[in-house]
Protein backbone atom coordinates (compact mmCIF):
# COMPACT_ATOMS: atom_id res chain seq x y z
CA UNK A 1 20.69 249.80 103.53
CA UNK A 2 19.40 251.28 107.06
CA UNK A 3 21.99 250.30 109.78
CA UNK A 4 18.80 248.80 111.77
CA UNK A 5 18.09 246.80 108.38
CA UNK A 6 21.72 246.06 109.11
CA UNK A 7 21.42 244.91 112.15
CA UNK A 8 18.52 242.88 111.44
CA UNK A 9 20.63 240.73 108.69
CA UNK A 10 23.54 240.25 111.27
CA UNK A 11 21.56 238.69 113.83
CA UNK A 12 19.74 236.50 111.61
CA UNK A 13 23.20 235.01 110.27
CA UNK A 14 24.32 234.79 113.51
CA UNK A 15 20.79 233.06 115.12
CA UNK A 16 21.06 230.44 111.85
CA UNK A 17 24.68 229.63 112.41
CA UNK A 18 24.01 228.81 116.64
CA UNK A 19 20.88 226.67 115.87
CA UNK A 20 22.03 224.52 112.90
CA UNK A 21 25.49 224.01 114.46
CA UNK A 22 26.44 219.97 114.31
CA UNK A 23 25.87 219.33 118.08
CA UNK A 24 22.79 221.89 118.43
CA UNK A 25 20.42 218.87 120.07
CA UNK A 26 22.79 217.40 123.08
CA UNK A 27 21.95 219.68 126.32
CA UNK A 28 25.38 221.58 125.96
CA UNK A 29 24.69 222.82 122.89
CA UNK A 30 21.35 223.99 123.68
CA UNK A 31 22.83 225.95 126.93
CA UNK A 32 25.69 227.61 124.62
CA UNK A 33 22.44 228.14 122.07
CA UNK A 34 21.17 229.88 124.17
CA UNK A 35 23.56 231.98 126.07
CA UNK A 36 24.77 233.43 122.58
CA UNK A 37 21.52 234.39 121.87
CA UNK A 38 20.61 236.46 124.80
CA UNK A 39 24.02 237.85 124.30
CA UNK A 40 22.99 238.79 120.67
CA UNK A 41 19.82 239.97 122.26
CA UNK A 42 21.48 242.42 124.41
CA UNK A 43 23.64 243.70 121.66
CA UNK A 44 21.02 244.21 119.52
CA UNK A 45 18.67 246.46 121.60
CA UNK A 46 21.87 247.92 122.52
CA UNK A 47 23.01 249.12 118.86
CA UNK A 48 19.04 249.89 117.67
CA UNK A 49 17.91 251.81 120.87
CA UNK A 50 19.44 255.02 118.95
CA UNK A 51 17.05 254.18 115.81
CA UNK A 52 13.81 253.25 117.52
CA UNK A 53 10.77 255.01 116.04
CA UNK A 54 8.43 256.13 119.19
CA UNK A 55 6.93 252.61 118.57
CA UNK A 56 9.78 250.82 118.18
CA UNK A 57 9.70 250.32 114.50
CA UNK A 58 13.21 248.71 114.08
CA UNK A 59 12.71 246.89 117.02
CA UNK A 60 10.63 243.99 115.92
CA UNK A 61 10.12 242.13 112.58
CA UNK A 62 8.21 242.77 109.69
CA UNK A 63 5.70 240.54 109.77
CA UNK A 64 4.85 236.84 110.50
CA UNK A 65 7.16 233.91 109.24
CA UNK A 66 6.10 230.22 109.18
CA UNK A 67 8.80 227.90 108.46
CA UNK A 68 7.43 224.41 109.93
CA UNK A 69 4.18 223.30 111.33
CA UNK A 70 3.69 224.23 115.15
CA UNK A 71 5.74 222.33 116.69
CA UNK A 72 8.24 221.79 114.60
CA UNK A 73 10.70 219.21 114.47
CA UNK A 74 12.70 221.18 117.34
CA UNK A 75 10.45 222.06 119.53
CA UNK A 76 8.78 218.51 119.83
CA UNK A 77 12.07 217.46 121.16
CA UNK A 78 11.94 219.96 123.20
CA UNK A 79 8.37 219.40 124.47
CA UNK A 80 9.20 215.47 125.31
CA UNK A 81 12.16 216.13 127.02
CA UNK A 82 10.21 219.14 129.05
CA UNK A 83 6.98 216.66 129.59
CA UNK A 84 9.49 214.13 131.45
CA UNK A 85 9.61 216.63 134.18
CA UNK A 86 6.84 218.77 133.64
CA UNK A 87 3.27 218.56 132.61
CA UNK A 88 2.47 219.76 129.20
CA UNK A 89 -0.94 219.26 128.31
CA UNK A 90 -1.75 222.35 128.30
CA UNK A 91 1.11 223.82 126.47
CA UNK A 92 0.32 226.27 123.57
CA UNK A 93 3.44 226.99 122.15
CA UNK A 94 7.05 226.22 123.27
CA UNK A 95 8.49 229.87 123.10
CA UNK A 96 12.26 231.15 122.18
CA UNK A 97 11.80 234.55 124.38
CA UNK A 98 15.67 234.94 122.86
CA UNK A 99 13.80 235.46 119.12
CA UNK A 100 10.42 237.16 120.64
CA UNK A 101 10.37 241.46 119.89
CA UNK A 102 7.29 243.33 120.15
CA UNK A 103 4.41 241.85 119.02
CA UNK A 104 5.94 238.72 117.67
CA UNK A 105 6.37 235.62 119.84
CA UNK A 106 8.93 232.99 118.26
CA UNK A 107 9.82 229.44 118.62
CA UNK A 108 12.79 226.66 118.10
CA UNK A 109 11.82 226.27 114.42
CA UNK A 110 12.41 229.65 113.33
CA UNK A 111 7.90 230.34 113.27
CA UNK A 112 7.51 234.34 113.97
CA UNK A 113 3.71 234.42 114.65
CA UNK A 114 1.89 237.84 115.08
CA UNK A 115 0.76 237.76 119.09
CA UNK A 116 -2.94 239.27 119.51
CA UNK A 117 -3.16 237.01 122.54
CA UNK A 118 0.06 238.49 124.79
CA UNK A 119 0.07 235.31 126.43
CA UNK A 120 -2.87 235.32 128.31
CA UNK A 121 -3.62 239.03 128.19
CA UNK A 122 -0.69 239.28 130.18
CA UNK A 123 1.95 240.92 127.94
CA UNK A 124 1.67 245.01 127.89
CA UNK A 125 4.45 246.17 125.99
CA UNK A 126 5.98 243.61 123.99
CA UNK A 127 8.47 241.22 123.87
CA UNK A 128 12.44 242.33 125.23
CA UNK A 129 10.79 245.78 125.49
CA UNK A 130 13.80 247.58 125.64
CA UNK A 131 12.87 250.02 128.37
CA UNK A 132 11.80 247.49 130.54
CA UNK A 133 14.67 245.66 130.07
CA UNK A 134 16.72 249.09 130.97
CA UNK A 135 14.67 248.73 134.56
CA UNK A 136 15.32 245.02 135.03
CA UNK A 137 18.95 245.93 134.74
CA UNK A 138 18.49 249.29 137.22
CA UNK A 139 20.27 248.70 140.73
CA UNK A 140 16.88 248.99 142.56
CA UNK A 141 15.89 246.02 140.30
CA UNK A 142 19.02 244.09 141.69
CA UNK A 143 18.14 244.72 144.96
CA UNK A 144 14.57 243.92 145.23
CA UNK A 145 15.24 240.55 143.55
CA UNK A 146 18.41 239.61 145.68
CA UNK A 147 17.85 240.96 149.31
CA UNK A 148 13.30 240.31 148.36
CA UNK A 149 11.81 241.06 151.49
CA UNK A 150 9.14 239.92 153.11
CA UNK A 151 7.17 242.65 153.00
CA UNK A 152 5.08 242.32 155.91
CA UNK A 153 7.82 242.17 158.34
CA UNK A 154 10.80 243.69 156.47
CA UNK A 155 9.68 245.95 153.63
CA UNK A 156 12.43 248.04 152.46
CA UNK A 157 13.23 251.26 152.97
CA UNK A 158 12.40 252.67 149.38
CA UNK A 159 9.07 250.48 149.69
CA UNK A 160 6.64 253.61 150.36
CA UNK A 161 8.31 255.76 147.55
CA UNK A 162 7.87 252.20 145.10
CA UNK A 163 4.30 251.61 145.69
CA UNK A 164 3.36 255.89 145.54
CA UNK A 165 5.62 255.87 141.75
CA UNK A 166 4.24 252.86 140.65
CA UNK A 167 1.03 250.82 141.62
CA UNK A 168 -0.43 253.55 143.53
CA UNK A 169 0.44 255.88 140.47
CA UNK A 170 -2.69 254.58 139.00
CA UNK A 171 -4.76 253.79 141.43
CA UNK A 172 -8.69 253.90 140.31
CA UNK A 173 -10.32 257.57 141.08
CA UNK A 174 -11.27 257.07 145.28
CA UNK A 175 -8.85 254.41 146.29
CA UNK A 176 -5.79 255.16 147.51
CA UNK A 177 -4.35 252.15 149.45
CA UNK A 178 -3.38 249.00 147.97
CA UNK A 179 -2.61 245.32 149.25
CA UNK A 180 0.43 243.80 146.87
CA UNK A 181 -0.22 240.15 146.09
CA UNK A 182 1.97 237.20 144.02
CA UNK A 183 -1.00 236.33 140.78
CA UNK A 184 -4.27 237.77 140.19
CA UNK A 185 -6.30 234.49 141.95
CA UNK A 186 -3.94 235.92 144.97
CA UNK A 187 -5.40 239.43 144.26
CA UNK A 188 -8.92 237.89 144.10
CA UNK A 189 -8.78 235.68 147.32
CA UNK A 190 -7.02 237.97 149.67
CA UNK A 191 -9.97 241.03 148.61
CA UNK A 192 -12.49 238.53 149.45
CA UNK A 193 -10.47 238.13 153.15
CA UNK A 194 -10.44 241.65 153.69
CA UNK A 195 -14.52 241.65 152.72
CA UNK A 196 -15.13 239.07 155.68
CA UNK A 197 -13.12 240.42 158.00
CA UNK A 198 -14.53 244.17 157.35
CA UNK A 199 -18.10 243.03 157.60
CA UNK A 200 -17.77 241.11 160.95
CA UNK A 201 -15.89 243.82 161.98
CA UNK A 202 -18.62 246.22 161.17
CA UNK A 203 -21.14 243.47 162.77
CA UNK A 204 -19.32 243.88 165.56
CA UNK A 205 -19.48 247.46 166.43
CA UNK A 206 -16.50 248.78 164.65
CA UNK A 207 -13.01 247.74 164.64
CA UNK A 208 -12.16 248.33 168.76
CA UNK A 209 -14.50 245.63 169.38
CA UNK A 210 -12.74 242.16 171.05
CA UNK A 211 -13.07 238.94 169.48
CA UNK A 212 -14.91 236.81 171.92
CA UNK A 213 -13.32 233.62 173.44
CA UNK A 214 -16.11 231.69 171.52
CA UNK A 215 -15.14 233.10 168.20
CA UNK A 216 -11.66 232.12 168.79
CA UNK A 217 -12.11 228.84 169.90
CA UNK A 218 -14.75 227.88 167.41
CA UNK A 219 -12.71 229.58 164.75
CA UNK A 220 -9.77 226.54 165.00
CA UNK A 221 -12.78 223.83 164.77
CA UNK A 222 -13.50 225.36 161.77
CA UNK A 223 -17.24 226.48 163.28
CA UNK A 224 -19.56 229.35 163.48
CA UNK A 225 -19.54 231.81 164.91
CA UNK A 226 -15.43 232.27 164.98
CA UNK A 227 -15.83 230.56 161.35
CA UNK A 228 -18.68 233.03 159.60
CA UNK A 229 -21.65 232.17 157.79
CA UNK A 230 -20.82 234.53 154.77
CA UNK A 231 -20.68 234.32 151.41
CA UNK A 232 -19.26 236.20 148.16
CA UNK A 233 -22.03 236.39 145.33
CA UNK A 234 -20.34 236.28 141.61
CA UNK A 235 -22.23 235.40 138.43
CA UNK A 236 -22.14 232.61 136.09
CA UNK A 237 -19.55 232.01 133.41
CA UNK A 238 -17.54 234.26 135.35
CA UNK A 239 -13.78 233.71 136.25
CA UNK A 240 -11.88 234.50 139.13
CA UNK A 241 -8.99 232.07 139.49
CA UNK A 242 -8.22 229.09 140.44
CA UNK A 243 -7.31 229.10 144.12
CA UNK A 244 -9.55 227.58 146.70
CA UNK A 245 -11.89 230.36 147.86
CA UNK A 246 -11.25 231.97 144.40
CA UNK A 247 -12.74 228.82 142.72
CA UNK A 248 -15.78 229.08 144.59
CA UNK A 249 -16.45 232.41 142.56
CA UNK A 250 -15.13 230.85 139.41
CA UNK A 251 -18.00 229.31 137.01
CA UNK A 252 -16.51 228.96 133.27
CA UNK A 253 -15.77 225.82 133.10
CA UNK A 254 -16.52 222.56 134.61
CA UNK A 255 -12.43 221.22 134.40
CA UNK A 256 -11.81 224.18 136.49
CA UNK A 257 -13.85 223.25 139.84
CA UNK A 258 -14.63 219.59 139.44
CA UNK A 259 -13.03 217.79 142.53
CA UNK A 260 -12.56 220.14 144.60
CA UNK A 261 -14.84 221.24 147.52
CA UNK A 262 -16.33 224.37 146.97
CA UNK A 263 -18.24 226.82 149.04
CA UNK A 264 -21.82 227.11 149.03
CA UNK A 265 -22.24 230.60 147.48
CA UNK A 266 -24.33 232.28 145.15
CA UNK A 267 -24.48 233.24 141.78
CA UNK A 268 -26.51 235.37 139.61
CA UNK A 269 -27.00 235.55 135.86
CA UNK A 270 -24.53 237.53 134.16
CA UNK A 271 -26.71 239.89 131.16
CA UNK A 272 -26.48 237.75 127.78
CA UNK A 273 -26.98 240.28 125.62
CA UNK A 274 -27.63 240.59 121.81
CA UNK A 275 -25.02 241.86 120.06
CA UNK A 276 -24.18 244.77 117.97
CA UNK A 277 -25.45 246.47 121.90
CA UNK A 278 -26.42 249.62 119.80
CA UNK A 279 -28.96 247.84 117.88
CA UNK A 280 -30.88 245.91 120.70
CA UNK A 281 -31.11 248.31 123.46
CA UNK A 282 -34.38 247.99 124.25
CA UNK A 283 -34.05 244.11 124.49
CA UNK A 284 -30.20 244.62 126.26
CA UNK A 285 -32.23 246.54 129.11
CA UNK A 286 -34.64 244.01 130.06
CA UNK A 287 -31.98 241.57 130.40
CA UNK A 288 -29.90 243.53 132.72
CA UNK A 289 -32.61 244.72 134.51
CA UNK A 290 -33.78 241.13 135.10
CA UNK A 291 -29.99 240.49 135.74
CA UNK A 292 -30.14 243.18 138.73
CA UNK A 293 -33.49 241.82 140.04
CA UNK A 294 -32.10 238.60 141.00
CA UNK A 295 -29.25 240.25 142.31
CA UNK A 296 -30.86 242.17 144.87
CA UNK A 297 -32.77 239.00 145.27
CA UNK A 298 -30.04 236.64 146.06
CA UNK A 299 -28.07 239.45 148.51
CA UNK A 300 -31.78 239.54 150.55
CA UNK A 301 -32.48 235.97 150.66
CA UNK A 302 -29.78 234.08 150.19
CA UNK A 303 -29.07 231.55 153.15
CA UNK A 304 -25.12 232.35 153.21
CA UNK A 305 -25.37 236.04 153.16
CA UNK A 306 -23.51 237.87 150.67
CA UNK A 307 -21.00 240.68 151.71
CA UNK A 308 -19.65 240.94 148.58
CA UNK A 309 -20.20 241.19 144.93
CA UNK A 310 -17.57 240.55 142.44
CA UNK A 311 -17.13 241.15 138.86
CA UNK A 312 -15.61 241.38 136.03
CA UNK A 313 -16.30 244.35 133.40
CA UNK A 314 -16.01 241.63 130.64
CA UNK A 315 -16.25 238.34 131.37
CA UNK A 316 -13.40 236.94 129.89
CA UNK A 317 -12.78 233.23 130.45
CA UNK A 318 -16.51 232.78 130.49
CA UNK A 319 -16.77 233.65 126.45
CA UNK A 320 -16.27 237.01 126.44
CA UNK A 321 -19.56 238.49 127.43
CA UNK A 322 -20.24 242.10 127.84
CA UNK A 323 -22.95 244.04 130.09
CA UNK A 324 -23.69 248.11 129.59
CA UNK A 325 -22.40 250.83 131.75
CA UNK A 326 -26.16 251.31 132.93
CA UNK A 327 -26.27 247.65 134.56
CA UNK A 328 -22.74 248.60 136.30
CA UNK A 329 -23.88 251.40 138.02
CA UNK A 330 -27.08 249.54 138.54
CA UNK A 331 -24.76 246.79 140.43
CA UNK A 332 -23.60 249.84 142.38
CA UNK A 333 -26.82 251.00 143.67
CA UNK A 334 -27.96 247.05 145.20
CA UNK A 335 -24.45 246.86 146.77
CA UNK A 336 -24.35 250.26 148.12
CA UNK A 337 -28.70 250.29 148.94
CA UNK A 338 -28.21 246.66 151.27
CA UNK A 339 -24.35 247.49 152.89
CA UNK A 340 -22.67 244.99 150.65
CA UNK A 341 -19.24 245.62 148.84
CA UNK A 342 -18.32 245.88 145.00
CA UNK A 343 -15.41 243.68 144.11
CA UNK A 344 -14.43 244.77 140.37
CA UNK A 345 -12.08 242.18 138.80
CA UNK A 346 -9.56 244.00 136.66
CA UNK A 347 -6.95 241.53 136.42
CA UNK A 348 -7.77 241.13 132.53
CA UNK A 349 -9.48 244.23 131.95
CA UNK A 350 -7.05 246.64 133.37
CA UNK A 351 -3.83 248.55 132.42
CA UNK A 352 -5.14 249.87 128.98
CA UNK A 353 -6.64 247.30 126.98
CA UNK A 354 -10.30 248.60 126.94
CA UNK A 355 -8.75 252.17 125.93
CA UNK A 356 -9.42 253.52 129.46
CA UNK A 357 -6.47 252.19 132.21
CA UNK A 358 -9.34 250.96 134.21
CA UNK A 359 -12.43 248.99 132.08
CA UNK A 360 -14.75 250.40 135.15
CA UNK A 361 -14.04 253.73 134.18
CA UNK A 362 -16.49 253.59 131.01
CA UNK A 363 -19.24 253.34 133.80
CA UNK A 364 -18.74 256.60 135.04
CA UNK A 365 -20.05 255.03 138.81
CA UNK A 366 -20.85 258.37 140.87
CA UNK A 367 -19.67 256.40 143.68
CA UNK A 368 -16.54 253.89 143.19
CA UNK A 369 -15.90 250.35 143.68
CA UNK A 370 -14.98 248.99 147.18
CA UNK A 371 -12.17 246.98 145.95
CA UNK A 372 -10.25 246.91 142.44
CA UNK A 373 -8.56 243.49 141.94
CA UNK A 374 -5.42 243.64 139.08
CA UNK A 375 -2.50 241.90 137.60
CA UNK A 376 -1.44 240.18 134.19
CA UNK A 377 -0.63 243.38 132.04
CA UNK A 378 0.68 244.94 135.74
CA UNK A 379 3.07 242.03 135.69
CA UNK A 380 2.40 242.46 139.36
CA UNK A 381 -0.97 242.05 141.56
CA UNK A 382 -3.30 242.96 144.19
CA UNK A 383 -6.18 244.82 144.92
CA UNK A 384 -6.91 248.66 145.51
CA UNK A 385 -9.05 249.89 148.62
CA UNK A 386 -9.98 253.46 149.97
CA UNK A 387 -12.11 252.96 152.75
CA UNK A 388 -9.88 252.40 155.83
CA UNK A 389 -11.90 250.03 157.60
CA UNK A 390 -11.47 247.51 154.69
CA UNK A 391 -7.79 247.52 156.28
CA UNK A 392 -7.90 244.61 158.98
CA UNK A 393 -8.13 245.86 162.50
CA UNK A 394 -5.00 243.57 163.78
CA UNK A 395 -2.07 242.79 162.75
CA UNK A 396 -1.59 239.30 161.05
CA UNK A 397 -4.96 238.64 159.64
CA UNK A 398 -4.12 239.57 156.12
CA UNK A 399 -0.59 238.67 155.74
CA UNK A 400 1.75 235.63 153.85
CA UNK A 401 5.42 235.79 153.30
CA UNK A 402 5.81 237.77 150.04
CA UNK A 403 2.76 239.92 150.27
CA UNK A 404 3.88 240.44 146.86
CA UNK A 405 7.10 241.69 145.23
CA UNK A 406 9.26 244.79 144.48
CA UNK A 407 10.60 244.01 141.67
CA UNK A 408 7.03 243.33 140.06
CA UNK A 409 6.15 246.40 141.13
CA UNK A 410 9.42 248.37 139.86
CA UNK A 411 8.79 246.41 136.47
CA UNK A 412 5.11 248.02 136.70
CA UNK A 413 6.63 251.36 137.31
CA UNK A 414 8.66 250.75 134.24
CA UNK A 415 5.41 249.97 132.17
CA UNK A 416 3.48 253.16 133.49
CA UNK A 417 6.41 255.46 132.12
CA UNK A 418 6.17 253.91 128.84
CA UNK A 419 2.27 253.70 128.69
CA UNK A 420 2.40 257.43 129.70
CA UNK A 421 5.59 258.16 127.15
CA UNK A 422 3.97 256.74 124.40
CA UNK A 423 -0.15 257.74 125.22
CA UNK A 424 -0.60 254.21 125.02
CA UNK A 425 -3.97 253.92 126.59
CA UNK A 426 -4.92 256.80 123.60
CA UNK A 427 -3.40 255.02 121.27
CA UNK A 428 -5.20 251.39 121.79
CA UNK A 429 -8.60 253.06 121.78
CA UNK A 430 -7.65 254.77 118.25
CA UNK A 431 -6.48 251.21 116.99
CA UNK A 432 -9.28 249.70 118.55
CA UNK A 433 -11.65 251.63 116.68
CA UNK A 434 -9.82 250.71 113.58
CA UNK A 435 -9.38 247.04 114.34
CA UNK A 436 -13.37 246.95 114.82
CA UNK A 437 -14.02 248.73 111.97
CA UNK A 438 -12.58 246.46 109.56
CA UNK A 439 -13.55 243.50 111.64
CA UNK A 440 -17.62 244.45 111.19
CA UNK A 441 -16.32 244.69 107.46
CA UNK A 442 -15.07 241.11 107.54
CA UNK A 443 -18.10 239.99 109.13
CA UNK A 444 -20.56 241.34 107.03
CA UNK A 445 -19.05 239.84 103.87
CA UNK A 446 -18.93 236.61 106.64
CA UNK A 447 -21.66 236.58 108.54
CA UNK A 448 -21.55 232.82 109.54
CA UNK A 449 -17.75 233.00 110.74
CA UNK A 450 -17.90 235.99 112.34
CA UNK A 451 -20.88 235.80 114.60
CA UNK A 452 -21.55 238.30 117.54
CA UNK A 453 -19.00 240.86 116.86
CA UNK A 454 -18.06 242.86 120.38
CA UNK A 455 -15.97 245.17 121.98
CA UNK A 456 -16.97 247.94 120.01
CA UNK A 457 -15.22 251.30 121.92
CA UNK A 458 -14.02 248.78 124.68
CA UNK A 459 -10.00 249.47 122.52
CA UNK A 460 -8.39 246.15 121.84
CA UNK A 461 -10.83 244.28 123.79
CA UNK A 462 -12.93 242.56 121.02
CA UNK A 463 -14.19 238.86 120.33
CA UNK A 464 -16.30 237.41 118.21
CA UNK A 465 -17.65 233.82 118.14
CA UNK A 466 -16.88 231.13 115.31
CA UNK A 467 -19.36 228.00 114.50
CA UNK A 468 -15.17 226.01 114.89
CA UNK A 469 -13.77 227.55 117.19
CA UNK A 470 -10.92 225.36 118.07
CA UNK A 471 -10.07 224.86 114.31
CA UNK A 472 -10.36 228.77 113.47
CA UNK A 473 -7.28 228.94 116.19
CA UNK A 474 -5.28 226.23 114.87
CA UNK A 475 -5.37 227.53 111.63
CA UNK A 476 -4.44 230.88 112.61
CA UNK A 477 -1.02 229.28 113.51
CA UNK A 478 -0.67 228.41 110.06
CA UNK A 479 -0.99 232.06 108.72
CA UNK A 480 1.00 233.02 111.31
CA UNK A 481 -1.10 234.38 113.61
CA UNK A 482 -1.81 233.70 117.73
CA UNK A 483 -5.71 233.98 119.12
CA UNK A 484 -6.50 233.11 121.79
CA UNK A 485 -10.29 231.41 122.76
CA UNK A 486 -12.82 231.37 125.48
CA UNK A 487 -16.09 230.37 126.67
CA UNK A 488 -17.32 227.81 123.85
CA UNK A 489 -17.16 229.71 120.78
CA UNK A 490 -15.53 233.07 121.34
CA UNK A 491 -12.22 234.24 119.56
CA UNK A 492 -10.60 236.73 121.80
CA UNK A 493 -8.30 239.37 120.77
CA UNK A 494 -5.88 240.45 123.52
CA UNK A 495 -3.00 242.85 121.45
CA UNK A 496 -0.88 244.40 123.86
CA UNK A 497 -0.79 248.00 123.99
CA UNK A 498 2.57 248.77 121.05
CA UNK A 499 -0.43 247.24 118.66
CA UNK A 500 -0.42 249.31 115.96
CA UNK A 501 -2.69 249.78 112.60
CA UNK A 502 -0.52 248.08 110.48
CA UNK A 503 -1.00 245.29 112.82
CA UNK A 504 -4.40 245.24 112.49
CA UNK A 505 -4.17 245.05 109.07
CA UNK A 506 -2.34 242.03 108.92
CA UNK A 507 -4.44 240.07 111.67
CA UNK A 508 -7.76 241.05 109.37
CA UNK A 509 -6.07 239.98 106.70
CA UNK A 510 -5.17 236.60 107.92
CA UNK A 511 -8.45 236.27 109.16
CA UNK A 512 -10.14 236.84 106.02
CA UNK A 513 -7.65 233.52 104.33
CA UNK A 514 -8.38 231.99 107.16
CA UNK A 515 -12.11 231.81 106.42
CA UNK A 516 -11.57 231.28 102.85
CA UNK A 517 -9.51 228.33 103.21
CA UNK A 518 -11.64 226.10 104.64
């Protein structure tokens, strides 16, 4: 027997004995529960670091285990007792991170489920990655977490030499500046800020000119022309979070907006394409070229003039819906033809999952986006800029506490050395390609499940849509498997980047009794 085999044996013993001890349900138990088992979780990646394979093979388990329904016995008690305090509607699973490793996500019962959802696109590495756990231990790590500045006023010493090793590391080709933010919605609203301000700025002459006594007096009523008449221009079923100028851009889903005032901006039809793409060009161009036209339409006529665009490269909330690289740099042109900025939301999209770091850079733009929102698979957030003007011309005007965090950002660095280490970003397209291979297998022996197959050469990135949606996931829990949904019909996969082949072969497979079950 391999000592990581070993190892594997010890800890489940060990796990079993702490969760069916006789007082395992009164609150003390579940505290010393828990405290051995991030113990046993340190030891562990401790004693297997030696034996990891460059994909850390011994690290997680070998497939999915499902031991009760989801949620078990267990983890209803510990949903009601959660629910007195906290609002759980909208809980998916009640996770055990003490139990999670790689691509498995675990829960009170003893369920191992294969993640292809990473949370909500938001996991890059794994679960208890052991080299990011090696950087939440480092001494910088300590630092930025106890002594967390706010940056704006008292950013660190080592903050420069941070943001140029990490975020800045991978900044998109042209920008080379970035504003740090707490979530991607953050990321989103502050990059529309910094579009108003740099386009009354410009109206303005240029960024010595004064604000008038008008504008600031007006501005605290809340009133033109201290309060502009401006507008950002996003497209339907699009998301872009959930704060209250983000909403306004947001248009997925009804439960997301309703109630709460919204700003009278535009939106323009996002391509619905036909899918396979490489089949229907002809058709996919008229689309986006009727797309475009009302566009340029809407930034000309509009009564709330647009001085932004934003997008996503795959609309991902809204159901998953792809466009071309042709009606990208298309969307380029407009903006760039009538003085208005490109907003490219990347905080799904980016860090890898398309098999290029950045989705935009399948465009191949000859002229780059204005602003690059990120976060989830960052772990961290904000939005990239190269055009110094876009940087407000006084101090305070784009500013909070935070204005973000160093430790996200040294846990970012963390994930860039690994992505790099491993070729990670290589490695997801290959698996992609592999993944969608055997998924246009699936669907052609089941056409009616597996409807609208996409994401072909877009890596991991890849949905299709199901005629029962909500079912399809819910029985993928049973096979021991977590999807993830969107839109009305669309079954996203989001793997995170240690996905591997033999991964694939077990979602497809689980897919395939998932369809035959019914």
């Amino acid at each position: 027997m391999s000592a990581s085999r070993a190892l594997r044996g010890s800890n489940a013993l060990l796990l079993r004995a702490v969760s069916t001890s006789p007082s395992s349900s009164s609150t003390a138990a579940r505290a010393g529960r828990s405290a051995a088992l991030a113990l046993e979780c340190r030891r562990r990646f401790t004693a297997s670091a030696r034996a990891m394979s460059s994909f850390y093979a011994d690290w997680e388990p070998e497939g999915p285990s499902v031991k009760t329904p989801i949620p078990g016995p267990k983890s209803k008690a510990a949903i009601a007792e959660l629910d007195e305090v906290f609002d759980t509607r909208s809980l998916n699973m009640l996770t055990d991170y003490t139990r999670c490793a790689g691509n498995y996500i675990a829960d009170l019962d003893g369920n191992v489920l294969l993640d292809v959802y990473a949370q909500i696109a938001s996991i890059p590495l794994g679960y208890n990655n052991p080299a990011l756990r090696q950087a939440a231990s480092s001494p910088d790590m300590i630092n930025g977490i106890i002594n967390r500045p706010a940056l704006g006023n008292f950013p660190s010493a080592e903050w420069a030499n941070i943001l140029k090793t990490s975020i800045l590391k991978v900044a998109p080709k042209g920008l080379n500046q970035v504003f740090t933010a707490m979530a991607g919605s953050d990321a989103n609203e502050t990059a529309y800020k910094a579009a108003f301000m740099w386009r009354r700025q410009r109206d303005r002459g240029g960024p010595s000119a004064e604000f008038t006594e008008e504008e600031m007096n007006s501005a605290m009523n809340n009133q033109s022309p201290g309060s502009s008449k401006l507008s950002i221009l996003s497209f339907k079923t699009g998301f872009h979070g959930r704060l209250f100028g983000s909403l306004s851009t947001t248009r997925s889903k009804p439960i997301h907006k309703v109630d709460i005032p919204a700003f009278d901006w535009p939106q323009a039809t996002f391509p619905q394409l036909k899918y396979p793409l490489d089949q229907h060009a002809a058709d996919n161009a008229a689309i986006e070229r009727a797309a475009l036209d009302e566009v340029e339409h809407l930034i000309t006529t509009y009564h709330v003039p647009p001085c932004a665009v934003v997008v996503e490269p795959i609309q991902s909330e809204g159901g998953d819906n792809h466009a071309t690289p042709a009606f990208f740099r298309g969307l380029r042109e407009i903006t760039r033809k009538h003085g208005v900025l490109l907003i490219v939301d990347e905080v799904q999209t980016g860090v890898g999952a398309t098999g290029r770091f950045w989705a935009h850079e399948h465009w191949d733009l000859p002229h780059p986006p204005d602003i690059v929102t990120f976060s989830k698979k960052a772990q961290t957030a904000g939005y990239y800029f190269g055009d110094p003007s876009l940087r407000p011309n006084r101090p305070y005007r784009q500013f909070n506490t935070w204005m973000g965090d160093p430790a996200r950002a040294l846990l970012f660095r963390a994930i860039i050395d690994e992505i790099e280490k491993h070729d990670l970003v290589r490695h997801t397209a290959e698996v992609g390609d592999y993944l969608y291979g055997k998924l246009e297998r699936l669907a052609a022996r089941y056409p009616d499940e597996f409807r609208n197959l996409r994401g072909k050469g877009m890596g991991t990135f890849i949905a299709f849509d199901s005629p029962r949606r909500d079912e399809f996931l819910a029985k993928a829990k049973t096979f021991g498997v977590n999807i993830g949904g969107c839109g009305q019909n669309a079954v996203r996969l989001r793997p995170m980047l240690i996905f591997e082949k033999k991964h694939a072969d077990i979602l497809v497979d689980t897919l395939e009794k998932i369809v035959t079950s019914w």
